[in-house]
Protein backbone atom coordinates (compact mmCIF):
# COMPACT_ATOMS: atom_id res chain seq x y z
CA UNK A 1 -56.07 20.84 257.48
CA UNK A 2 -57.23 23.60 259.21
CA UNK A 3 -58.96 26.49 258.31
CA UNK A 4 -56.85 29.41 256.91
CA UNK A 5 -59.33 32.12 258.38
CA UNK A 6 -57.87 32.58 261.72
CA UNK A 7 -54.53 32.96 260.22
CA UNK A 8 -55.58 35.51 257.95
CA UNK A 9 -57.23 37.10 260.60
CA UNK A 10 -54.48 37.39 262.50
CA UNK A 11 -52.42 38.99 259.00
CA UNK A 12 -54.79 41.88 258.62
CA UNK A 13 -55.17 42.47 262.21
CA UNK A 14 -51.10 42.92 262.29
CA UNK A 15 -51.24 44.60 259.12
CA UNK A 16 -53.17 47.24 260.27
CA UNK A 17 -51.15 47.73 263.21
CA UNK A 18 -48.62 48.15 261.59
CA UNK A 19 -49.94 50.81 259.36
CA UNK A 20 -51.31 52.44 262.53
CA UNK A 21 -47.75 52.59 263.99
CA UNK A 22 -46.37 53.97 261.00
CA UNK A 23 -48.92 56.37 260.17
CA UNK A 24 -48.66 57.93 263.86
CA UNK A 25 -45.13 56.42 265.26
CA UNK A 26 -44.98 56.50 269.01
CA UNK A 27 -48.29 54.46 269.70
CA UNK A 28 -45.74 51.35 270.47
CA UNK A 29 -47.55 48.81 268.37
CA UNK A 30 -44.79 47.26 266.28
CA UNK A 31 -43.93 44.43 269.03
CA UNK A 32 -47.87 43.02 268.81
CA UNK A 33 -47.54 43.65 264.83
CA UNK A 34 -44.87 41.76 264.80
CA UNK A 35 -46.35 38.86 266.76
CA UNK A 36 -49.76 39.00 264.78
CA UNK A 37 -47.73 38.70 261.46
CA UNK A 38 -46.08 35.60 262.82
CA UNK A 39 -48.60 34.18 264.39
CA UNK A 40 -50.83 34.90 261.18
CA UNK A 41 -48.07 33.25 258.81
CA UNK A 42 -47.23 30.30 260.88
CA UNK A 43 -51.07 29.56 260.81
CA UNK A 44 -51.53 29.89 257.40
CA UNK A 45 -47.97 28.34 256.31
CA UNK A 46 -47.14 25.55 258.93
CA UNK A 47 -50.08 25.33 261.46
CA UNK A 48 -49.47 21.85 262.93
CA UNK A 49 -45.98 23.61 263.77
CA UNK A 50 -47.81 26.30 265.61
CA UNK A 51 -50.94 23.91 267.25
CA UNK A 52 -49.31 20.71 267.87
CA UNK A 53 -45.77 21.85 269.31
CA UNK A 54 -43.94 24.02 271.23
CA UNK A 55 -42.09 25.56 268.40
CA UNK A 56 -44.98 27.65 267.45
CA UNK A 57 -45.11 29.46 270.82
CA UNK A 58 -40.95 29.64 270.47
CA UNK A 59 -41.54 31.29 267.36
CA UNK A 60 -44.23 34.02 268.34
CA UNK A 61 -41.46 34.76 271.36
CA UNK A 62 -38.46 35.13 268.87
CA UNK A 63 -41.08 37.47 266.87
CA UNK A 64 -42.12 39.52 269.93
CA UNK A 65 -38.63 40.02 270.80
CA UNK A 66 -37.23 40.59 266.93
CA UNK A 67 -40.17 43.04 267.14
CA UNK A 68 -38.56 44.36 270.16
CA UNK A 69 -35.06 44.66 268.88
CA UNK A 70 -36.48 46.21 265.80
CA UNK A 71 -38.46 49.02 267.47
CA UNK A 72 -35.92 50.31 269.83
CA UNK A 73 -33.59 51.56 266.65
CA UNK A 74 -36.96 52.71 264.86
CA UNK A 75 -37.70 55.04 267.64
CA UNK A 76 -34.43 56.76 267.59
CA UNK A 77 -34.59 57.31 264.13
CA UNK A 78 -38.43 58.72 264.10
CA UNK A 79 -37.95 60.65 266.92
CA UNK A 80 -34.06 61.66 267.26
CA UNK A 81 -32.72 63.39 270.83
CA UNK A 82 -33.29 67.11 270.52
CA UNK A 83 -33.08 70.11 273.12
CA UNK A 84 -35.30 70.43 275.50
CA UNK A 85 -38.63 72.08 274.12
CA UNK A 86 -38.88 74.61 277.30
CA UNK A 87 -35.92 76.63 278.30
CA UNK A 88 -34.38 76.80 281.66
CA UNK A 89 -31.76 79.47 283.00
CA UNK A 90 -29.07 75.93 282.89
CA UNK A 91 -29.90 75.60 279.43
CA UNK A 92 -28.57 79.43 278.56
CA UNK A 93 -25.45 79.17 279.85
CA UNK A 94 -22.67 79.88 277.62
CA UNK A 95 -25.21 81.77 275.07
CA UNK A 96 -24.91 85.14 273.84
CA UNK A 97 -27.60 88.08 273.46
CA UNK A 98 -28.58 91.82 273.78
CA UNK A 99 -28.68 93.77 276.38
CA UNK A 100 -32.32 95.64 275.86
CA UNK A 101 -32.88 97.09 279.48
CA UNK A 102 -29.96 98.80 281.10
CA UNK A 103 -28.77 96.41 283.62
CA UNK A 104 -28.14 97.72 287.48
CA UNK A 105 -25.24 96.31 289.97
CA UNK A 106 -27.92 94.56 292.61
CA UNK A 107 -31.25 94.90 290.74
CA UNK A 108 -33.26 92.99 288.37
CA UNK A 109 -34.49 95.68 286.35
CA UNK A 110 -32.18 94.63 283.40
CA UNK A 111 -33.23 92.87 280.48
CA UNK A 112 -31.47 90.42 278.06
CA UNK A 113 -32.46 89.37 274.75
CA UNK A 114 -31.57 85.72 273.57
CA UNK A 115 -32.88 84.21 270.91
CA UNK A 116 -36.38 85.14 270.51
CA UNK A 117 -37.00 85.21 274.59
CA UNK A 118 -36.19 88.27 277.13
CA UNK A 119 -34.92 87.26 280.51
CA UNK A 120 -34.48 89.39 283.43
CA UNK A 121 -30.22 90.19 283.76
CA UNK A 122 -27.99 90.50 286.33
CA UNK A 123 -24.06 91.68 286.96
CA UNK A 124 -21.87 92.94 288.97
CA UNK A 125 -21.23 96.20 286.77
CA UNK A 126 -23.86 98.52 284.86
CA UNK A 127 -24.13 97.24 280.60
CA UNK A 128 -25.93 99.78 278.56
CA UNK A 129 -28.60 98.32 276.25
CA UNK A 130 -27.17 97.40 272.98
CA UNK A 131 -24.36 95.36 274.82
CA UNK A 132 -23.40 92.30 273.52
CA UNK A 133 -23.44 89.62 276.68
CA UNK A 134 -23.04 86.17 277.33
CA UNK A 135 -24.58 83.96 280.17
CA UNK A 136 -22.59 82.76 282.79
CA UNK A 137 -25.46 82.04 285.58
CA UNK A 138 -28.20 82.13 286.53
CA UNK A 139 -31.36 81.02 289.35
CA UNK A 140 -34.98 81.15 288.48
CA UNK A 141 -36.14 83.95 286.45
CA UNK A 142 -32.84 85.78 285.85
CA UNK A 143 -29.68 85.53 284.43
CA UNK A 144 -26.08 86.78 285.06
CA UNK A 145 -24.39 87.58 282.39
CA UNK A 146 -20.68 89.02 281.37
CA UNK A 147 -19.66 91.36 278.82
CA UNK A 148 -18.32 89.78 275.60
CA UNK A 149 -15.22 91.63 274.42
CA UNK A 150 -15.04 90.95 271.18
CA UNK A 151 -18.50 90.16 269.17
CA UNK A 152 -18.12 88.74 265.63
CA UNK A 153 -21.62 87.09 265.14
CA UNK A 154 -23.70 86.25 268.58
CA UNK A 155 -24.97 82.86 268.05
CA UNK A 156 -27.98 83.18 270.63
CA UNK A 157 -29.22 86.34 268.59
CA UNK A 158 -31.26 86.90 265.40
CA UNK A 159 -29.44 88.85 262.61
């Protein structure tokens, strides 16, 4: 018989991987959990299975890759696709604001509010501040924008 000491070993040691991956997800440790756990049990439960033959090794593999097929789905759900965290001039487009800065035919004097952010605006006609606009445009540091008609509730700005 041998001695149960590595295989608990190996238990903890995937154990407290695990813990660590689901204390602070993202650290990409559930594949060697996985495979620790396995290995730890198969020592423990059926060790001439995992010393003596080849099915021991096939069986750490189907872990590491039922570890695999187990984190991919894990990650979406811990970390789910969001918007970008920084905001570009593509990433405006088709949002509404305020016009806050009168906004010139050729200049970049203007000012539009959207969301909580102020970018410099752009048009081909003068908008008073106070204008409700929407983005249709933009490069770098500035946006074009249009004049909405009709404004029931702007969805790019605060009440």
């Amino acid at each position: 018989m041998v001695d149960d000491t590595i295989g608990i070993i190996l238990l903890v040691a995937g154990i407290i991987l695990l813990a660590a991956e689901l204390i602070h997800p993202g650290a990409l440790l559930l594949i060697p959990a996985s495979v620790l756990l396995m290995a730890g049990f198969l020592w423990i439960f059926l060790p001439n299975a995992l010393l003596d033959s080849d099915f021991g090794i096939i069986l750490i593999i189907v872990a590491a890759v039922a570890g695999a097929l187990l984190e991919i789905p894990y990650y979406r759900w811990v970390a789910p696709v969001h918007a970008p965290m920084s905001t570009t001039v593509g990433t405006l487009v088709g949002q509404e604001g305020v016009i806050i800065a009168p906004v010139l035919p050729d200049t970049l004097r203007g000012k539009v509010r959207i969301g909580s952010e102020v970018w410099s605006a752009r048009a081909d006609v003068a908008i008073a501040p106070g204008t409700h606009v929407r983005v249709v445009g933009g490069s770098g540091v500035s946006v074009s924008v249009e004049v909405i008609a009709s404004v029931s509730e702007p969805s790019g700005v605060p009440p």
